[in-house]
PDB file of N, CA and C in Angstrom:
ATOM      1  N   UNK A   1      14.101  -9.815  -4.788  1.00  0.00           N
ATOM      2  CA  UNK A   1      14.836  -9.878  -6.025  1.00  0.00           C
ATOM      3  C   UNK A   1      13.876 -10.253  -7.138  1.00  0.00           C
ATOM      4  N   UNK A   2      13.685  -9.392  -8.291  1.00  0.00           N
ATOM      5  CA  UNK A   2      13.284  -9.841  -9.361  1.00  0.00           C
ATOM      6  C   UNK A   2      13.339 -10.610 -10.449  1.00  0.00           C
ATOM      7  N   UNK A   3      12.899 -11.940 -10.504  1.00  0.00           N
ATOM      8  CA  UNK A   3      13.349 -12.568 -11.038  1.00  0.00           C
ATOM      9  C   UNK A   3      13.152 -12.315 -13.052  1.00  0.00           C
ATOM     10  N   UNK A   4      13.802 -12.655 -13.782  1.00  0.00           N
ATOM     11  CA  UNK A   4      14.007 -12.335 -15.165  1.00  0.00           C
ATOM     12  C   UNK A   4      14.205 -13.252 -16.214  1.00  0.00           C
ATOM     13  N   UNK A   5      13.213 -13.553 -16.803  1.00  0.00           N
ATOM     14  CA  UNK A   5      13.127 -14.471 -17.918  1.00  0.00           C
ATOM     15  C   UNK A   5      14.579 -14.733 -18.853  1.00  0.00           C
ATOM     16  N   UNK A   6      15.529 -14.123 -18.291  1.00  0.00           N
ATOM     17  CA  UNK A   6      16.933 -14.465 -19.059  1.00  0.00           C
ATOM     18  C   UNK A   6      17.189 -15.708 -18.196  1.00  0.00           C
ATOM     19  N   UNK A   7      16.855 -15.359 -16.991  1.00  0.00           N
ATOM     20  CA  UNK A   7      17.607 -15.692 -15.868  1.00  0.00           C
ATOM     21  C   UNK A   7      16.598 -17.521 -15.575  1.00  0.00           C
ATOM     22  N   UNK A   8      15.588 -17.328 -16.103  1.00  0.00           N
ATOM     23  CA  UNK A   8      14.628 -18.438 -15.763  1.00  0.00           C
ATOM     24  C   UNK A   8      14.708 -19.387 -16.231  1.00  0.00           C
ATOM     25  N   UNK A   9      14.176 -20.829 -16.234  1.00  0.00           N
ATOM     26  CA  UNK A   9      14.283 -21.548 -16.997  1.00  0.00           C
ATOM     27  C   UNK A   9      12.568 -22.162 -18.325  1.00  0.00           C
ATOM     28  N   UNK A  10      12.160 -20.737 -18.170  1.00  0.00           N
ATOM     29  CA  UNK A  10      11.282 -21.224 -19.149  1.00  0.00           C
ATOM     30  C   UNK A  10      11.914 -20.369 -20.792  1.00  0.00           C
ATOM     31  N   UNK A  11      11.212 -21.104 -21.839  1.00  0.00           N
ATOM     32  CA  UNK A  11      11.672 -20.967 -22.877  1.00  0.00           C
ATOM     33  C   UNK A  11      10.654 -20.025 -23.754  1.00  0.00           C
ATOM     34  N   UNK A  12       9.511 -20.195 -23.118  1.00  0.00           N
ATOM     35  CA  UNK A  12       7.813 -19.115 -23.720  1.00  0.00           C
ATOM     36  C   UNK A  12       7.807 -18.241 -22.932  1.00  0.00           C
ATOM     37  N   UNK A  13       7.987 -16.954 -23.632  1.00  0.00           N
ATOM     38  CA  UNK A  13       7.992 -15.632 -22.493  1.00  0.00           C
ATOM     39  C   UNK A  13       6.339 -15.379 -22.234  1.00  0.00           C
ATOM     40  N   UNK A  14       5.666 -15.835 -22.554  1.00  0.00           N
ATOM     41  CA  UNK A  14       4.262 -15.869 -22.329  1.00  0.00           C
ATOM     42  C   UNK A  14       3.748 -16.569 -21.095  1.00  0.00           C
ATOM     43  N   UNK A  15       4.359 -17.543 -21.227  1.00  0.00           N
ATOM     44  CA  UNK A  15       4.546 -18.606 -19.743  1.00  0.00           C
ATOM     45  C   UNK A  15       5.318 -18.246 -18.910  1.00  0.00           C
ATOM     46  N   UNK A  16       6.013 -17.441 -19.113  1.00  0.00           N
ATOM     47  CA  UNK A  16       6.951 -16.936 -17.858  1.00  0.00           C
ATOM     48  C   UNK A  16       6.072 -15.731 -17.321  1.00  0.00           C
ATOM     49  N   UNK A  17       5.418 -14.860 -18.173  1.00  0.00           N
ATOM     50  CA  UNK A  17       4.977 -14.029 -17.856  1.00  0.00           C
ATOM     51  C   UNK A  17       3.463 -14.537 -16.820  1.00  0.00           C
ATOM     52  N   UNK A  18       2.880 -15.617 -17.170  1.00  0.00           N
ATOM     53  CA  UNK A  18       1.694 -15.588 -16.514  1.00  0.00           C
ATOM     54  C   UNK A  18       2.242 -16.213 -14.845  1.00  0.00           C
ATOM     55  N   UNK A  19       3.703 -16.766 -15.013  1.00  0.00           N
ATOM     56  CA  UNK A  19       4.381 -17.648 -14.085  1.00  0.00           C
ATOM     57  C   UNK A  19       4.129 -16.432 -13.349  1.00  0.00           C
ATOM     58  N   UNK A  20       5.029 -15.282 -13.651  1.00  0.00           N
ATOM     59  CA  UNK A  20       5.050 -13.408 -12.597  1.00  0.00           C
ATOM     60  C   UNK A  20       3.793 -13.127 -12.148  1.00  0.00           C
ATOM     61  N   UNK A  21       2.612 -13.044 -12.942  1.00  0.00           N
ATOM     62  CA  UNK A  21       1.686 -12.320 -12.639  1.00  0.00           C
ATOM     63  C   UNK A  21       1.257 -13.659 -11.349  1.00  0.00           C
ATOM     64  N   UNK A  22       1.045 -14.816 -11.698  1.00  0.00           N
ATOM     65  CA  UNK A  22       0.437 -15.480 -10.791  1.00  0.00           C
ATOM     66  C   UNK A  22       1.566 -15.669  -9.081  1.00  0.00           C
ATOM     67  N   UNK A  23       2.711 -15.194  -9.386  1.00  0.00           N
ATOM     68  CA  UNK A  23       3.449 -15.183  -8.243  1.00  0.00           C
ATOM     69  C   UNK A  23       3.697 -14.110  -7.392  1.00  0.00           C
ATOM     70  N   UNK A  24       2.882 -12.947  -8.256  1.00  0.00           N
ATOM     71  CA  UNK A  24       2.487 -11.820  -7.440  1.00  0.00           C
ATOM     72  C   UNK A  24       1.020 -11.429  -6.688  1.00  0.00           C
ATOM     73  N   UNK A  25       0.358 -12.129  -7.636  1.00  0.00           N
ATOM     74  CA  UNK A  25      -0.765 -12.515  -7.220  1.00  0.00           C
ATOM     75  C   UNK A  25      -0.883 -13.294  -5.574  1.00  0.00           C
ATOM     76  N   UNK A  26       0.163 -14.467  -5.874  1.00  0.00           N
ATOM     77  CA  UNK A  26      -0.358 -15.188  -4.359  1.00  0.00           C
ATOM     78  C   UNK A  26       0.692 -14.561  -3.377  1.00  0.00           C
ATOM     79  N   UNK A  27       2.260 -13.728  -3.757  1.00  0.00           N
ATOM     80  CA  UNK A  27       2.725 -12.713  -2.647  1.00  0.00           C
ATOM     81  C   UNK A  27       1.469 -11.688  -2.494  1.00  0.00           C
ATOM     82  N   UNK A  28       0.769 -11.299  -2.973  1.00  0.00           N
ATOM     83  CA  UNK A  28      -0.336  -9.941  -2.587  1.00  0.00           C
ATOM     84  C   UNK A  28      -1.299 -10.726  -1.510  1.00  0.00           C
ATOM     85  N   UNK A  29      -1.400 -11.850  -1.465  1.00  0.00           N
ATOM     86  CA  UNK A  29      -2.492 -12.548  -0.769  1.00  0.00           C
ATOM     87  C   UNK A  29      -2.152 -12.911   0.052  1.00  0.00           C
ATOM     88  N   UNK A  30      -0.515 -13.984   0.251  1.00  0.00           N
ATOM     89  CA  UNK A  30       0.050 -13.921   1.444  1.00  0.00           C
ATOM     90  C   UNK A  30       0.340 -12.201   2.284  1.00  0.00           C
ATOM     91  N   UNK A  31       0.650 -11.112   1.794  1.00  0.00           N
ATOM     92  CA  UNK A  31       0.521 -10.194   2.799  1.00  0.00           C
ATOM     93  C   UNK A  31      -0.642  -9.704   2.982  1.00  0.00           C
ATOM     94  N   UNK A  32      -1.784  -9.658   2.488  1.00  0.00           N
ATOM     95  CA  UNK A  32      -3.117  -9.293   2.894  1.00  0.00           C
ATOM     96  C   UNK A  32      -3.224 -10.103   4.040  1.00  0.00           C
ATOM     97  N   UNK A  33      -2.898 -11.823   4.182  1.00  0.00           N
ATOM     98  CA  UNK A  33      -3.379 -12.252   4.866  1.00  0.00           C
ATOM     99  C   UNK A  33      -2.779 -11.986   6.308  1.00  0.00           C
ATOM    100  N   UNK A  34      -1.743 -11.089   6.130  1.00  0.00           N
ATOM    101  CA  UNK A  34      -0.644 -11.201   7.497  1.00  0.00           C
ATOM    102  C   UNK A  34      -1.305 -10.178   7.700  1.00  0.00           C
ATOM    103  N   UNK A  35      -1.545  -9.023   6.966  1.00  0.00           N
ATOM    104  CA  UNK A  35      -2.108  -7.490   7.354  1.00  0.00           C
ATOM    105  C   UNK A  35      -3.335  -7.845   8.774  1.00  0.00           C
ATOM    106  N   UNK A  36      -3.951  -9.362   7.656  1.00  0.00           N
ATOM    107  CA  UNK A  36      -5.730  -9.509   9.093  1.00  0.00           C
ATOM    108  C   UNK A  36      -5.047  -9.906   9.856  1.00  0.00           C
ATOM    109  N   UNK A  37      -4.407 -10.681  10.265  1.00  0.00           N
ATOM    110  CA  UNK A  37      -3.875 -10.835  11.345  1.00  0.00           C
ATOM    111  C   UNK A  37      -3.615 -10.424  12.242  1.00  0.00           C
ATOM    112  N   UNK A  38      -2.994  -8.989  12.122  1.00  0.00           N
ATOM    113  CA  UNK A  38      -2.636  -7.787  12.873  1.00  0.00           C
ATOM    114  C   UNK A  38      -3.614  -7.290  13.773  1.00  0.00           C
ATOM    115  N   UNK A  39      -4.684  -7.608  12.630  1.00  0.00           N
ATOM    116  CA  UNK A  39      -6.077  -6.365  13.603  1.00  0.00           C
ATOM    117  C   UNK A  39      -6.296  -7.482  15.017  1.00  0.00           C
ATOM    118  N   UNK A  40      -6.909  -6.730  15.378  1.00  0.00           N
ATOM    119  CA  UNK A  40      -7.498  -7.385  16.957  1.00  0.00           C
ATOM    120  C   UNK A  40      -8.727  -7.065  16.951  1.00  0.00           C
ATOM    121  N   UNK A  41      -9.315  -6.146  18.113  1.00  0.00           N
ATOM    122  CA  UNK A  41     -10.978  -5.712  17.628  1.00  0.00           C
ATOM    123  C   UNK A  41     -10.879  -4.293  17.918  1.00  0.00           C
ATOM    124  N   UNK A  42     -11.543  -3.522  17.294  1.00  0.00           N
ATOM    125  CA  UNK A  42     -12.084  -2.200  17.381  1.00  0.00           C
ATOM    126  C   UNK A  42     -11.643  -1.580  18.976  1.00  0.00           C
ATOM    127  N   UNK A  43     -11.157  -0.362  19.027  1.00  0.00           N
ATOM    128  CA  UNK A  43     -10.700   0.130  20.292  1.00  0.00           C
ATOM    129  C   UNK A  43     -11.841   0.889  21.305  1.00  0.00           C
ATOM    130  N   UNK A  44     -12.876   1.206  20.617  1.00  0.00           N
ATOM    131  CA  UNK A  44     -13.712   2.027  20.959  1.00  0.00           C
ATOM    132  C   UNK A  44     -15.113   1.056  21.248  1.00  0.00           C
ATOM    133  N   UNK A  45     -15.625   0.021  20.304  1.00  0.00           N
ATOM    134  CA  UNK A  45     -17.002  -0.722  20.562  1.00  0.00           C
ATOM    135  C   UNK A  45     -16.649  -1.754  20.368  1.00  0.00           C
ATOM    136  N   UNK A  46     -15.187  -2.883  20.594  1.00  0.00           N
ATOM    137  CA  UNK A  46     -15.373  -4.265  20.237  1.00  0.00           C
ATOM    138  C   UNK A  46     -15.384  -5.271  19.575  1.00  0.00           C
ATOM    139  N   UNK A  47     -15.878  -4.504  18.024  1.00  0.00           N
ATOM    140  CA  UNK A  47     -16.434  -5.532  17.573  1.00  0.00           C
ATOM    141  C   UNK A  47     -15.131  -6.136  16.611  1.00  0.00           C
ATOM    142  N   UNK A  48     -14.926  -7.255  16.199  1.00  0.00           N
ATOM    143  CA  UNK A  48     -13.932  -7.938  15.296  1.00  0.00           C
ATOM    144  C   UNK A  48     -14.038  -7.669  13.666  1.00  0.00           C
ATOM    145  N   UNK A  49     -15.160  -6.814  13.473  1.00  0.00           N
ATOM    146  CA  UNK A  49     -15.824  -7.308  12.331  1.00  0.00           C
ATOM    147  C   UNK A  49     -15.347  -5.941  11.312  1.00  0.00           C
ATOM    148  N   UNK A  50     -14.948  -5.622   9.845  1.00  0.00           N
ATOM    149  CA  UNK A  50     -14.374  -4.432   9.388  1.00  0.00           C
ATOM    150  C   UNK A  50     -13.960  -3.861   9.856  1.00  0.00           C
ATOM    151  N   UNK A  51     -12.355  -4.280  10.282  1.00  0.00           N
ATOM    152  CA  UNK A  51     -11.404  -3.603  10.983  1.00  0.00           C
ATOM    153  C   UNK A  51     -10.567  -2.817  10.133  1.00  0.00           C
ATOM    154  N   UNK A  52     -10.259  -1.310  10.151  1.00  0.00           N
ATOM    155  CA  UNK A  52      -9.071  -0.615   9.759  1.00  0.00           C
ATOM    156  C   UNK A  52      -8.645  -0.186  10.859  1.00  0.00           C
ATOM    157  N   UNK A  53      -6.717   0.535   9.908  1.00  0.00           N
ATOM    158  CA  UNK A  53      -5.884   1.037  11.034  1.00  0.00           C
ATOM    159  C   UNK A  53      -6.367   2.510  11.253  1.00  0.00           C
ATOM    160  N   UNK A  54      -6.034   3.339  11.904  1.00  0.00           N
ATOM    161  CA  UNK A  54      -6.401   4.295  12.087  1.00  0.00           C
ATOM    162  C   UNK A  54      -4.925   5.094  12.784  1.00  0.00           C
ATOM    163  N   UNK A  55      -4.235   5.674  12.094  1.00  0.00           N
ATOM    164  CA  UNK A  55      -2.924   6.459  12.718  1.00  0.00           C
ATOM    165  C   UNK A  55      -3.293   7.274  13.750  1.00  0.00           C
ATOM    166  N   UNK A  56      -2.858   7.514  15.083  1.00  0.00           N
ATOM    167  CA  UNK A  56      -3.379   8.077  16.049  1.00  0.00           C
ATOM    168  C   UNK A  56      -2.183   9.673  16.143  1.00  0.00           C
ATOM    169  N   UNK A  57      -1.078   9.620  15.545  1.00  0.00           N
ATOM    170  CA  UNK A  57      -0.876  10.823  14.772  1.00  0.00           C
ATOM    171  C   UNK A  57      -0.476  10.830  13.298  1.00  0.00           C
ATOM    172  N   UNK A  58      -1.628  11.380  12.581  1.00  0.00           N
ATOM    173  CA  UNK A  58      -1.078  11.094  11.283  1.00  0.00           C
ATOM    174  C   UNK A  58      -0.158  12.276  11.006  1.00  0.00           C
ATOM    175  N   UNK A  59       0.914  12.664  11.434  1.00  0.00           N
ATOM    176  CA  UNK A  59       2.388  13.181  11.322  1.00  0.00           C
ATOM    177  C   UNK A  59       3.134  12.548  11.246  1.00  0.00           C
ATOM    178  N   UNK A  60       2.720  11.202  11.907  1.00  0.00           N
ATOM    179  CA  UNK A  60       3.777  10.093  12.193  1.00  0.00           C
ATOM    180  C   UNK A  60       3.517   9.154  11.255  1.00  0.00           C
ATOM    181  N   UNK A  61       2.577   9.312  10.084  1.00  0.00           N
ATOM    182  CA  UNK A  61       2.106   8.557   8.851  1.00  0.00           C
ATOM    183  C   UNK A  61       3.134   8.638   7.660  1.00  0.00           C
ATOM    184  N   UNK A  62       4.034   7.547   7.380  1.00  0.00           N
ATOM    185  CA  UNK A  62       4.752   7.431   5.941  1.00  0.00           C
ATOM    186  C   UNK A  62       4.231   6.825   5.120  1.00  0.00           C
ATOM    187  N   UNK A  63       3.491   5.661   5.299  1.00  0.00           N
ATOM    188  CA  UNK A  63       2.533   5.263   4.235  1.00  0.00           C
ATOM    189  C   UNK A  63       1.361   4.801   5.033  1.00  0.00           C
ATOM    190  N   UNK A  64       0.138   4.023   4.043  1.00  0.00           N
ATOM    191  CA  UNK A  64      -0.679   3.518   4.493  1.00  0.00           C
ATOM    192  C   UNK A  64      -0.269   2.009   5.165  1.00  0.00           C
ATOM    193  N   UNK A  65      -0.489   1.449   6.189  1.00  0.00           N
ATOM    194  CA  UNK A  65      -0.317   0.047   6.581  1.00  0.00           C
ATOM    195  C   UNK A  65      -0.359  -0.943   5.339  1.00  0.00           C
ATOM    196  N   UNK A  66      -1.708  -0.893   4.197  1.00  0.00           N
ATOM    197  CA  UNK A  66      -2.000  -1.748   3.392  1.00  0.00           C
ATOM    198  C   UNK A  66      -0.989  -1.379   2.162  1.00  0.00           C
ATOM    199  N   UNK A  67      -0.727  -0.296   2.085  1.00  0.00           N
ATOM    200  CA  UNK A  67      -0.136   0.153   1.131  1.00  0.00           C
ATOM    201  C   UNK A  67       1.115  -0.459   0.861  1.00  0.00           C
ATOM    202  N   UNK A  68       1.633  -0.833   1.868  1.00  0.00           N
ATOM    203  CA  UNK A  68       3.668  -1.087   2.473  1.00  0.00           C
ATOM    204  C   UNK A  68       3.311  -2.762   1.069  1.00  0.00           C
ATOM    205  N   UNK A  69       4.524  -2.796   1.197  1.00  0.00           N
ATOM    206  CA  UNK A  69       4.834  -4.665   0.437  1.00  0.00           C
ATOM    207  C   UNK A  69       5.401  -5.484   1.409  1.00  0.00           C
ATOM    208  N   UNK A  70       5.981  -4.601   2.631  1.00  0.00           N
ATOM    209  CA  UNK A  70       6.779  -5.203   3.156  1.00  0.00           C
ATOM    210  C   UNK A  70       6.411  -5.779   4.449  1.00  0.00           C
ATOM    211  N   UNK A  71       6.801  -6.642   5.617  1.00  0.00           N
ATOM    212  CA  UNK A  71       5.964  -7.035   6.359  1.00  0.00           C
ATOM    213  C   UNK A  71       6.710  -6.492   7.596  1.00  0.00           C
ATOM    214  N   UNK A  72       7.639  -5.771   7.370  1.00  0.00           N
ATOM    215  CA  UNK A  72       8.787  -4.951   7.958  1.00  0.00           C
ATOM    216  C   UNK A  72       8.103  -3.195   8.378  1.00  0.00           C
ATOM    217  N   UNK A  73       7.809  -2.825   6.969  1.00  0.00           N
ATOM    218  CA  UNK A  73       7.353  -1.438   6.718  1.00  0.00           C
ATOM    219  C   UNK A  73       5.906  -1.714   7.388  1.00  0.00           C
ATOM    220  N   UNK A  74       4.825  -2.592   7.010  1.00  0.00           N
ATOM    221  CA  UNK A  74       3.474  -2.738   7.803  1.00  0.00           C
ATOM    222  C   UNK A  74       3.927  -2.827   9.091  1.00  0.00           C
ATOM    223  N   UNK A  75       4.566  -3.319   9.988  1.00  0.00           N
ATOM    224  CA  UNK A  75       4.620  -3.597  11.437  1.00  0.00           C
ATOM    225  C   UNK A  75       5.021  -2.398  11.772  1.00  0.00           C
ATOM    226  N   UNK A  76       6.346  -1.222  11.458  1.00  0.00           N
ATOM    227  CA  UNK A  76       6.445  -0.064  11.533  1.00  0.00           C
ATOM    228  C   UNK A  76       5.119   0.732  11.827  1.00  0.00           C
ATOM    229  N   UNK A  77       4.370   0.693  10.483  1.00  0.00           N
ATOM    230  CA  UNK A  77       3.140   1.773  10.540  1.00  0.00           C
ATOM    231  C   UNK A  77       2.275   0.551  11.448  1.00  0.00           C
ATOM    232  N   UNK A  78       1.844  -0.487  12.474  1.00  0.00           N
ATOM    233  CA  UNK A  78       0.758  -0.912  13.032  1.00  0.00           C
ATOM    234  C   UNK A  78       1.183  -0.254  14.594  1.00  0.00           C
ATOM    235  N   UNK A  79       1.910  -0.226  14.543  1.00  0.00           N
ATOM    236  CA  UNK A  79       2.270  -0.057  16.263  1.00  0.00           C
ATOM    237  C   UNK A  79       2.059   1.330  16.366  1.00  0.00           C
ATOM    238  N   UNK A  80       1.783   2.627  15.106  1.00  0.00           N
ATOM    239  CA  UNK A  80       1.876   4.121  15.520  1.00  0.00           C
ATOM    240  C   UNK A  80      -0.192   3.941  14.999  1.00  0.00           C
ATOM    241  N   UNK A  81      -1.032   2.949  15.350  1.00  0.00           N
ATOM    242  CA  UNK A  81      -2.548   2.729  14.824  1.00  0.00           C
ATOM    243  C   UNK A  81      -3.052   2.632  15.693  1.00  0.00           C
ATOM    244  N   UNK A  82      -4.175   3.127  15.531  1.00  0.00           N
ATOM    245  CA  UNK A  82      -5.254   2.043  16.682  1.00  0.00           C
ATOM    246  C   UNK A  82      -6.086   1.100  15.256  1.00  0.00           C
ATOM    247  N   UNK A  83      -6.829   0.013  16.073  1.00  0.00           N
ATOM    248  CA  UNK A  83      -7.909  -0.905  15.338  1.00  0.00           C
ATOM    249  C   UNK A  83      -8.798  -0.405  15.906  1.00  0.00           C
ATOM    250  N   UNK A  84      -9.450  -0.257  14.539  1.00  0.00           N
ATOM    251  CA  UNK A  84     -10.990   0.683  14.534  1.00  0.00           C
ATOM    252  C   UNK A  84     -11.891  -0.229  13.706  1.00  0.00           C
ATOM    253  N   UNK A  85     -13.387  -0.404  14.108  1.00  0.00           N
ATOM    254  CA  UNK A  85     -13.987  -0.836  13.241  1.00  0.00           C
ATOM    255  C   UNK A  85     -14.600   0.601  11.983  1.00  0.00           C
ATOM    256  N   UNK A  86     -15.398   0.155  10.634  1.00  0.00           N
ATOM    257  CA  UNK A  86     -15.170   1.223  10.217  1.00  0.00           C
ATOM    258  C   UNK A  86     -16.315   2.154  10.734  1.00  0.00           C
ATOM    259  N   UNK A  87     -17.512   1.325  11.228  1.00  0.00           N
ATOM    260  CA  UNK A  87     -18.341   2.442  11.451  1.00  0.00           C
ATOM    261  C   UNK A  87     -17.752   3.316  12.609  1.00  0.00           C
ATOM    262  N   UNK A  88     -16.683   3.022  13.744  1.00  0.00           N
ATOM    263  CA  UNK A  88     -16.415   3.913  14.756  1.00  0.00           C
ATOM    264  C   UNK A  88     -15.085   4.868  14.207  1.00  0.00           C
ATOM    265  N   UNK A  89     -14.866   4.660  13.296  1.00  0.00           N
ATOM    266  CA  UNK A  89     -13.228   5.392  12.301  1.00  0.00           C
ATOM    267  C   UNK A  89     -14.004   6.015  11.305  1.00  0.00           C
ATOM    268  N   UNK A  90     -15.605   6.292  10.925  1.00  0.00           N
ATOM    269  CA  UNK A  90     -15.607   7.373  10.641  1.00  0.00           C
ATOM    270  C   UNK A  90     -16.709   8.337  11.276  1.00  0.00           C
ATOM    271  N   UNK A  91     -17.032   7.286  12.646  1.00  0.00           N
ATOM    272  CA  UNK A  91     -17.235   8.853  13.410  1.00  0.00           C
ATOM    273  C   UNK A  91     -16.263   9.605  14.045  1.00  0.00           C
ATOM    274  N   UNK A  92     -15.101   8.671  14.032  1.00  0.00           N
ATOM    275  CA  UNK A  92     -13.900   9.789  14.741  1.00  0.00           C
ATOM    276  C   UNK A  92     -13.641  10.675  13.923  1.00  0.00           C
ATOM    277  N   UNK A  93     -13.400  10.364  12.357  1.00  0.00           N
ATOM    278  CA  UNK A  93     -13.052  11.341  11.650  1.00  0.00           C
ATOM    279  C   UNK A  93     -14.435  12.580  11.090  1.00  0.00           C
ATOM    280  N   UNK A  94     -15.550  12.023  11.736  1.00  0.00           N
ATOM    281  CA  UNK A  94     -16.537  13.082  11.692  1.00  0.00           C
ATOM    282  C   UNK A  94     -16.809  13.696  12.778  1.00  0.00           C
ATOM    283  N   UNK A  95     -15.669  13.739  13.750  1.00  0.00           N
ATOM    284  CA  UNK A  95     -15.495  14.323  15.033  1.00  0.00           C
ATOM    285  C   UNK A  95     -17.319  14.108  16.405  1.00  0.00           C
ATOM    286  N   UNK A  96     -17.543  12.896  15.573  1.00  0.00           N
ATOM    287  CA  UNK A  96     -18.787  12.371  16.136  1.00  0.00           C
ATOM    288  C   UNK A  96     -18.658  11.658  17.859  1.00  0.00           C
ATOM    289  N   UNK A  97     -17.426  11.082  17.803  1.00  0.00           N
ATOM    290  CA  UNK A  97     -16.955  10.747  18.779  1.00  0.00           C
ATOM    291  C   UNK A  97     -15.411  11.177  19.228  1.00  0.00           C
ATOM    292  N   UNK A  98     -15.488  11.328  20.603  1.00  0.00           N
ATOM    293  CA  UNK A  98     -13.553  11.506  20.654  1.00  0.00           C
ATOM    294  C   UNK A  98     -13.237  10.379  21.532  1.00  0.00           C
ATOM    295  N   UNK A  99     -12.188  10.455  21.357  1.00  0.00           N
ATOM    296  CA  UNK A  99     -11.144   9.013  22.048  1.00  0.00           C
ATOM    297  C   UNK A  99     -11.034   9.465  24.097  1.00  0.00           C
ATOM    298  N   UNK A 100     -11.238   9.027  24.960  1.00  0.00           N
ATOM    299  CA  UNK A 100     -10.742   9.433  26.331  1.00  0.00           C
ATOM    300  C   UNK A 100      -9.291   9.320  26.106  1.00  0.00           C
ATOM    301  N   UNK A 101      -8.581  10.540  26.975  1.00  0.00           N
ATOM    302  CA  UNK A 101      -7.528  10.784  26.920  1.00  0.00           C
ATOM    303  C   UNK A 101      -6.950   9.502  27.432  1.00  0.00           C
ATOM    304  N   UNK A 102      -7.136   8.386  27.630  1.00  0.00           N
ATOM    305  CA  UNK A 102      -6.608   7.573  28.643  1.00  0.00           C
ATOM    306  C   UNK A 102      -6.517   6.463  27.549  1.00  0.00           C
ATOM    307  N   UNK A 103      -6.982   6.783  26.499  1.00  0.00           N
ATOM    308  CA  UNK A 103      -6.853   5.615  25.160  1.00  0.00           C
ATOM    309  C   UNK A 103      -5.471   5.687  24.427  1.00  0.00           C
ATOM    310  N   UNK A 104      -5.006   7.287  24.861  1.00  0.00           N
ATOM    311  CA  UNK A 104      -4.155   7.803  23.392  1.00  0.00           C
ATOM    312  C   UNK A 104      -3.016   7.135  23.499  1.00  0.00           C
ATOM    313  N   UNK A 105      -2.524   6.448  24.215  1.00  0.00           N
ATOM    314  CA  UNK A 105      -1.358   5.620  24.386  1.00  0.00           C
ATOM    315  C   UNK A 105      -1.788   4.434  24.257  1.00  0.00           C
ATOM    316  N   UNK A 106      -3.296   4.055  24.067  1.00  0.00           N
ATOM    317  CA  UNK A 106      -3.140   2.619  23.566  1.00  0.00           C
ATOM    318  C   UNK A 106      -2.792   2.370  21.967  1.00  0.00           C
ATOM    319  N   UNK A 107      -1.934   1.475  21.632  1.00  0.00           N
ATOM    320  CA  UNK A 107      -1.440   1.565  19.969  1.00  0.00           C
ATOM    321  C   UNK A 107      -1.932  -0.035  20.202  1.00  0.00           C
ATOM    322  N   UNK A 108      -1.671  -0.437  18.545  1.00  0.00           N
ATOM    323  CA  UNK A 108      -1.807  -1.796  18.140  1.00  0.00           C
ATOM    324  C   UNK A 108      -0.486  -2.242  18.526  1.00  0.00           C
ATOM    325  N   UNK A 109      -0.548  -3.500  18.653  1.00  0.00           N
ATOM    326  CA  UNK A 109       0.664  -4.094  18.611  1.00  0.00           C
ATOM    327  C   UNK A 109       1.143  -5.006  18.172  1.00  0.00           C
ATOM    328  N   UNK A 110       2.535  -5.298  17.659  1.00  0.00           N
ATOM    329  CA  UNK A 110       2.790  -6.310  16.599  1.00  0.00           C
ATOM    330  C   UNK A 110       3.595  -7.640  17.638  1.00  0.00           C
ATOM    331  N   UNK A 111       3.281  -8.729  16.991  1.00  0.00           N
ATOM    332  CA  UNK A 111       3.622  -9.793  17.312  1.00  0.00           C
ATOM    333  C   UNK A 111       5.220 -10.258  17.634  1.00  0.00           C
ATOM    334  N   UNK A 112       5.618 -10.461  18.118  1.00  0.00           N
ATOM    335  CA  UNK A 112       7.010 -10.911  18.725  1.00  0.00           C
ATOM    336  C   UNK A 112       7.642 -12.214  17.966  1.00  0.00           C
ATOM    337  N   UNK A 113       8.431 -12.019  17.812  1.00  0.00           N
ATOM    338  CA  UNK A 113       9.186 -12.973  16.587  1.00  0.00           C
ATOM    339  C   UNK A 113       9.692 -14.159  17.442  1.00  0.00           C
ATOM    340  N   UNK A 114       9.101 -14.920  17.060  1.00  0.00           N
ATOM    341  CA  UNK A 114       9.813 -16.127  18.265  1.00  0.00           C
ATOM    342  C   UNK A 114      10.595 -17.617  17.192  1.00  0.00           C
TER     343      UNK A 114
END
């Protein structure tokens, strides 16, 4: 819900306004920080280190993982990913390396709500 300077209790729309920007600011940071969370390590070499998602069919792609706001819509798109570090996500996409068929059912997976 958006909140609205009618609706607020400040009286300087200038101050209300930096109130928004700085409360979107630290929602953008709280979901960045849930996004790292997600990753695990690279599917192919290991390593923990510059992890992206990588859609393992991008048919099945509605948005980007980072892209979503939501932590609803990101968990949707993590489970249809693999975690790739980036140097091995763009030799896949430079057809430098291929995946063993025995990977293609491994997906990321999201955390269980307890």
């Amino acid at each position: 819900m958006v909140a609205k300077f009618e609706n607020s209790s400040y009286t300087d729309y200038d101050k209300y306004l930096e109130w928004r920007r700085n409360q979107k600011k630290r929602d953008t940071e709280r979901f960045n920080l849930y996004i790292e969370s997600l990753k695990t390590e690279c599917l192919f070499c290991g390593t923990t280190e510059d992890l992206v998602f990588h859609h393992v069919n991008p048919n099945e792609k509605k948005i980007d993982v980072t892209g979503g706001k939501s932590k609803k819509s990101a968990n949707e798109e993590v489970v249809k990913c693999w975690c790739l570090c980036k140097g091995c996500h763009t030799k896949l996409h430079q057809r430098l390396c291929d995946p063993l068929p025995t990977t293609y059912d491994t997906r990321c997976s999201v955390p269980e709500k307890s």
